[in-house]
N, C-alpha and C. Protein backbone atom coordinates (compact mmCIF):
# COMPACT_ATOMS: atom_id res chain seq x y z
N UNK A 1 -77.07 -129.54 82.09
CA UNK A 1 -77.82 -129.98 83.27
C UNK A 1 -77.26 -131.32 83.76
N UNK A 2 -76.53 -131.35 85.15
CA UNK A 2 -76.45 -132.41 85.52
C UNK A 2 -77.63 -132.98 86.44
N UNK A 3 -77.88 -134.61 85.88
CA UNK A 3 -79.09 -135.01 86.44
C UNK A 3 -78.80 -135.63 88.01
N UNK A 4 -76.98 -136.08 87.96
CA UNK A 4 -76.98 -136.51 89.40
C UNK A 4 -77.16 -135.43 90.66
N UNK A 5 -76.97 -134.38 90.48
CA UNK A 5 -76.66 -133.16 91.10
C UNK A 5 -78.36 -133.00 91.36
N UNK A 6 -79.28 -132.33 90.46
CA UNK A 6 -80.22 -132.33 90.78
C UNK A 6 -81.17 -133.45 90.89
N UNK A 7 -81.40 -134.81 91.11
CA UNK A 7 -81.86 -135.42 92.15
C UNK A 7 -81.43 -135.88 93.57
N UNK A 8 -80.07 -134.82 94.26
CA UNK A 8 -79.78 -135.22 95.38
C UNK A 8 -80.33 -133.83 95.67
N UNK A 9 -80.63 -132.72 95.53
CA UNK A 9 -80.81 -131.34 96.06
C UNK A 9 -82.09 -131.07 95.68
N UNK A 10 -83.01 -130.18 96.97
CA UNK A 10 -84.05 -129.58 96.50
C UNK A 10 -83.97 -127.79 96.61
N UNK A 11 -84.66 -127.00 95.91
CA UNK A 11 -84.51 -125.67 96.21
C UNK A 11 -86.16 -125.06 96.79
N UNK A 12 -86.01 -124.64 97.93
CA UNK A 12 -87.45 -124.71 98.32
C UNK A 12 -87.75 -123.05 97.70
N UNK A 13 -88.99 -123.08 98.17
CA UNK A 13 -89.97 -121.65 97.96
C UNK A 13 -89.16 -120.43 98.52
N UNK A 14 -88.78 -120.28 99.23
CA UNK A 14 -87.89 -119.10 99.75
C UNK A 14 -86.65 -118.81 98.73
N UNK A 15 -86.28 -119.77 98.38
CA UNK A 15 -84.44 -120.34 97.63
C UNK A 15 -83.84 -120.87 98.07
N UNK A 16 -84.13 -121.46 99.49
CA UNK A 16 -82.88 -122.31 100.32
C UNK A 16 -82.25 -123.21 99.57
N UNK A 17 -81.23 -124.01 99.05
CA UNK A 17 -81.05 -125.56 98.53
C UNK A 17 -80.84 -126.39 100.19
N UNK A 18 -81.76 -127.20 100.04
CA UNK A 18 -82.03 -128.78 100.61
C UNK A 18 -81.23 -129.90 100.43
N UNK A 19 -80.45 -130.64 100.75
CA UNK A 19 -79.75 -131.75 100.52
C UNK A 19 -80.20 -132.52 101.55
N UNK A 20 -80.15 -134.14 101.19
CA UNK A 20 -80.15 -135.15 102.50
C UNK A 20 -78.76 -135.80 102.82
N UNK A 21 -79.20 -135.56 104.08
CA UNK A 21 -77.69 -136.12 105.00
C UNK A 21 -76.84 -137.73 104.39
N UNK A 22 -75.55 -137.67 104.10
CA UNK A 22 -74.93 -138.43 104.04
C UNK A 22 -74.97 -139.84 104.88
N UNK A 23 -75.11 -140.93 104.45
CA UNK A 23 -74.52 -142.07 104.85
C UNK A 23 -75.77 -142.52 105.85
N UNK A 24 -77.30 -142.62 105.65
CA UNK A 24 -78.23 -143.00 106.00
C UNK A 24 -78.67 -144.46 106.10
N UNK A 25 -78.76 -144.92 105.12
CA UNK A 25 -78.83 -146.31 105.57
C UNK A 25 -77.84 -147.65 105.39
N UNK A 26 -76.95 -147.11 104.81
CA UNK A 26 -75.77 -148.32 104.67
C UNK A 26 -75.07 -148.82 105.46
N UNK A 27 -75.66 -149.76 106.24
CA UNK A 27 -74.78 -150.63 107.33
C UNK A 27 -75.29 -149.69 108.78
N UNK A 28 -76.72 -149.75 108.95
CA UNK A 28 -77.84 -148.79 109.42
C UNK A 28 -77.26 -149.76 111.04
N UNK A 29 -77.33 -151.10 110.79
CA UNK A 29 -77.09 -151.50 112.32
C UNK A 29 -75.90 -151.51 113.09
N UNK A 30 -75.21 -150.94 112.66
CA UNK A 30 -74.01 -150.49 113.16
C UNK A 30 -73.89 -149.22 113.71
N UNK A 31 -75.12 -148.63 113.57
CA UNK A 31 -74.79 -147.40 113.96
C UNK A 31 -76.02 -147.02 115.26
N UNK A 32 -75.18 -146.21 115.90
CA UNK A 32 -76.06 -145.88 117.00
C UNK A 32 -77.71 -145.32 117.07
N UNK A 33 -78.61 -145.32 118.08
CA UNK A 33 -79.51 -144.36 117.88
C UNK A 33 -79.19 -143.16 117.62
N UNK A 34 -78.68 -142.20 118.63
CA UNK A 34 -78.11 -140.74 117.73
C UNK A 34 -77.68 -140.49 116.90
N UNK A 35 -76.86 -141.26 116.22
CA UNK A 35 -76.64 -141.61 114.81
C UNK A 35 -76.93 -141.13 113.91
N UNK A 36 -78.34 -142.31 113.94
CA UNK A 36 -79.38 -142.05 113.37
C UNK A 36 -80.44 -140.92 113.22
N UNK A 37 -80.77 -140.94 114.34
CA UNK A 37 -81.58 -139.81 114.87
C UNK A 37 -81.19 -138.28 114.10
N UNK A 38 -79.68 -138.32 114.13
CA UNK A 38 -79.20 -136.77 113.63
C UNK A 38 -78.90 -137.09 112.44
N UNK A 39 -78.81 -138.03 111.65
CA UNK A 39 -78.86 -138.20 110.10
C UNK A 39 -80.80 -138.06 109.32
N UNK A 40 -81.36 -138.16 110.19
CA UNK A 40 -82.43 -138.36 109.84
C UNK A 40 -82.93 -136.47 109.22
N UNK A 41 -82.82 -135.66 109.74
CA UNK A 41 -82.75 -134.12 109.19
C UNK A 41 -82.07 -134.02 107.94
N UNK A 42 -83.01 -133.17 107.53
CA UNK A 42 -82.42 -132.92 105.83
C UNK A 42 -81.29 -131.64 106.31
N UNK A 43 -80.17 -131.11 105.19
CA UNK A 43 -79.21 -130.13 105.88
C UNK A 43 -79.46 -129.50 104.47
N UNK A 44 -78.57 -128.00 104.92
CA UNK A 44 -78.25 -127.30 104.13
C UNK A 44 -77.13 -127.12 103.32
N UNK A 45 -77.02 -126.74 102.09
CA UNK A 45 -75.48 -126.89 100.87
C UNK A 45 -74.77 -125.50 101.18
N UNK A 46 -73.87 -125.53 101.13
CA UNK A 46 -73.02 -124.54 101.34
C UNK A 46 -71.97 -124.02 99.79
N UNK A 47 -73.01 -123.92 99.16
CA UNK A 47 -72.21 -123.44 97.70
C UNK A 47 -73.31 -122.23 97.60
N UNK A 48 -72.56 -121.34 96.51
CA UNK A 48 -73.06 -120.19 96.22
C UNK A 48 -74.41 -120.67 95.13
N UNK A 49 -75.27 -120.02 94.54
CA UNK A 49 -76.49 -120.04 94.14
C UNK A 49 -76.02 -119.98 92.89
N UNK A 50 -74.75 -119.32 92.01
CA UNK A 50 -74.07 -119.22 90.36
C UNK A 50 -73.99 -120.75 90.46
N UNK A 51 -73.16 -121.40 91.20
CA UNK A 51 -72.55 -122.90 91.03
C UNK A 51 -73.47 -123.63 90.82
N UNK A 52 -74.57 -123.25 91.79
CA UNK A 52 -76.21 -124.51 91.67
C UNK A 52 -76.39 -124.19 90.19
N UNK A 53 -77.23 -123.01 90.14
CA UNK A 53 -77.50 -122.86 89.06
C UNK A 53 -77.10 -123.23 87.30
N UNK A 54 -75.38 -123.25 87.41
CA UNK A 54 -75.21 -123.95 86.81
C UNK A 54 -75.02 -125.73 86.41
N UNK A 55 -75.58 -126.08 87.69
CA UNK A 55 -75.22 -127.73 87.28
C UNK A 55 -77.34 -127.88 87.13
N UNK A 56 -78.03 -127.10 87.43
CA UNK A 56 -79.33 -127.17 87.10
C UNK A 56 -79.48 -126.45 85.68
């Protein structure tokens, strides 16, 4: 079980995996409103469900 892996990902009720968007608040005033705005949405992982499963 890796622990860094699963506190950046959630797996909801359906099975989706959940991740939060990269590069949110570090050096936050530099960056535009839209930016922001579109970092602010959680996204989806694009690995197969064997790979999750094994680092959970």
């Amino acid at each position: 079980m890796k622990k860094s892996i699963s506190s950046r990902i959630k797996i909801t009720k359906t099975g989706k995996i959940i991740r939060r968007t990269m590069g949110q608040c570090h050096f936050r005033a530099k960056k535009s409103t839209t930016q922001i705005k579109r970092k602010k949405s959680n996204r989806g992982l694009n690995a197969s469900k064997k790979l999750i499963k094994k680092y959970l």
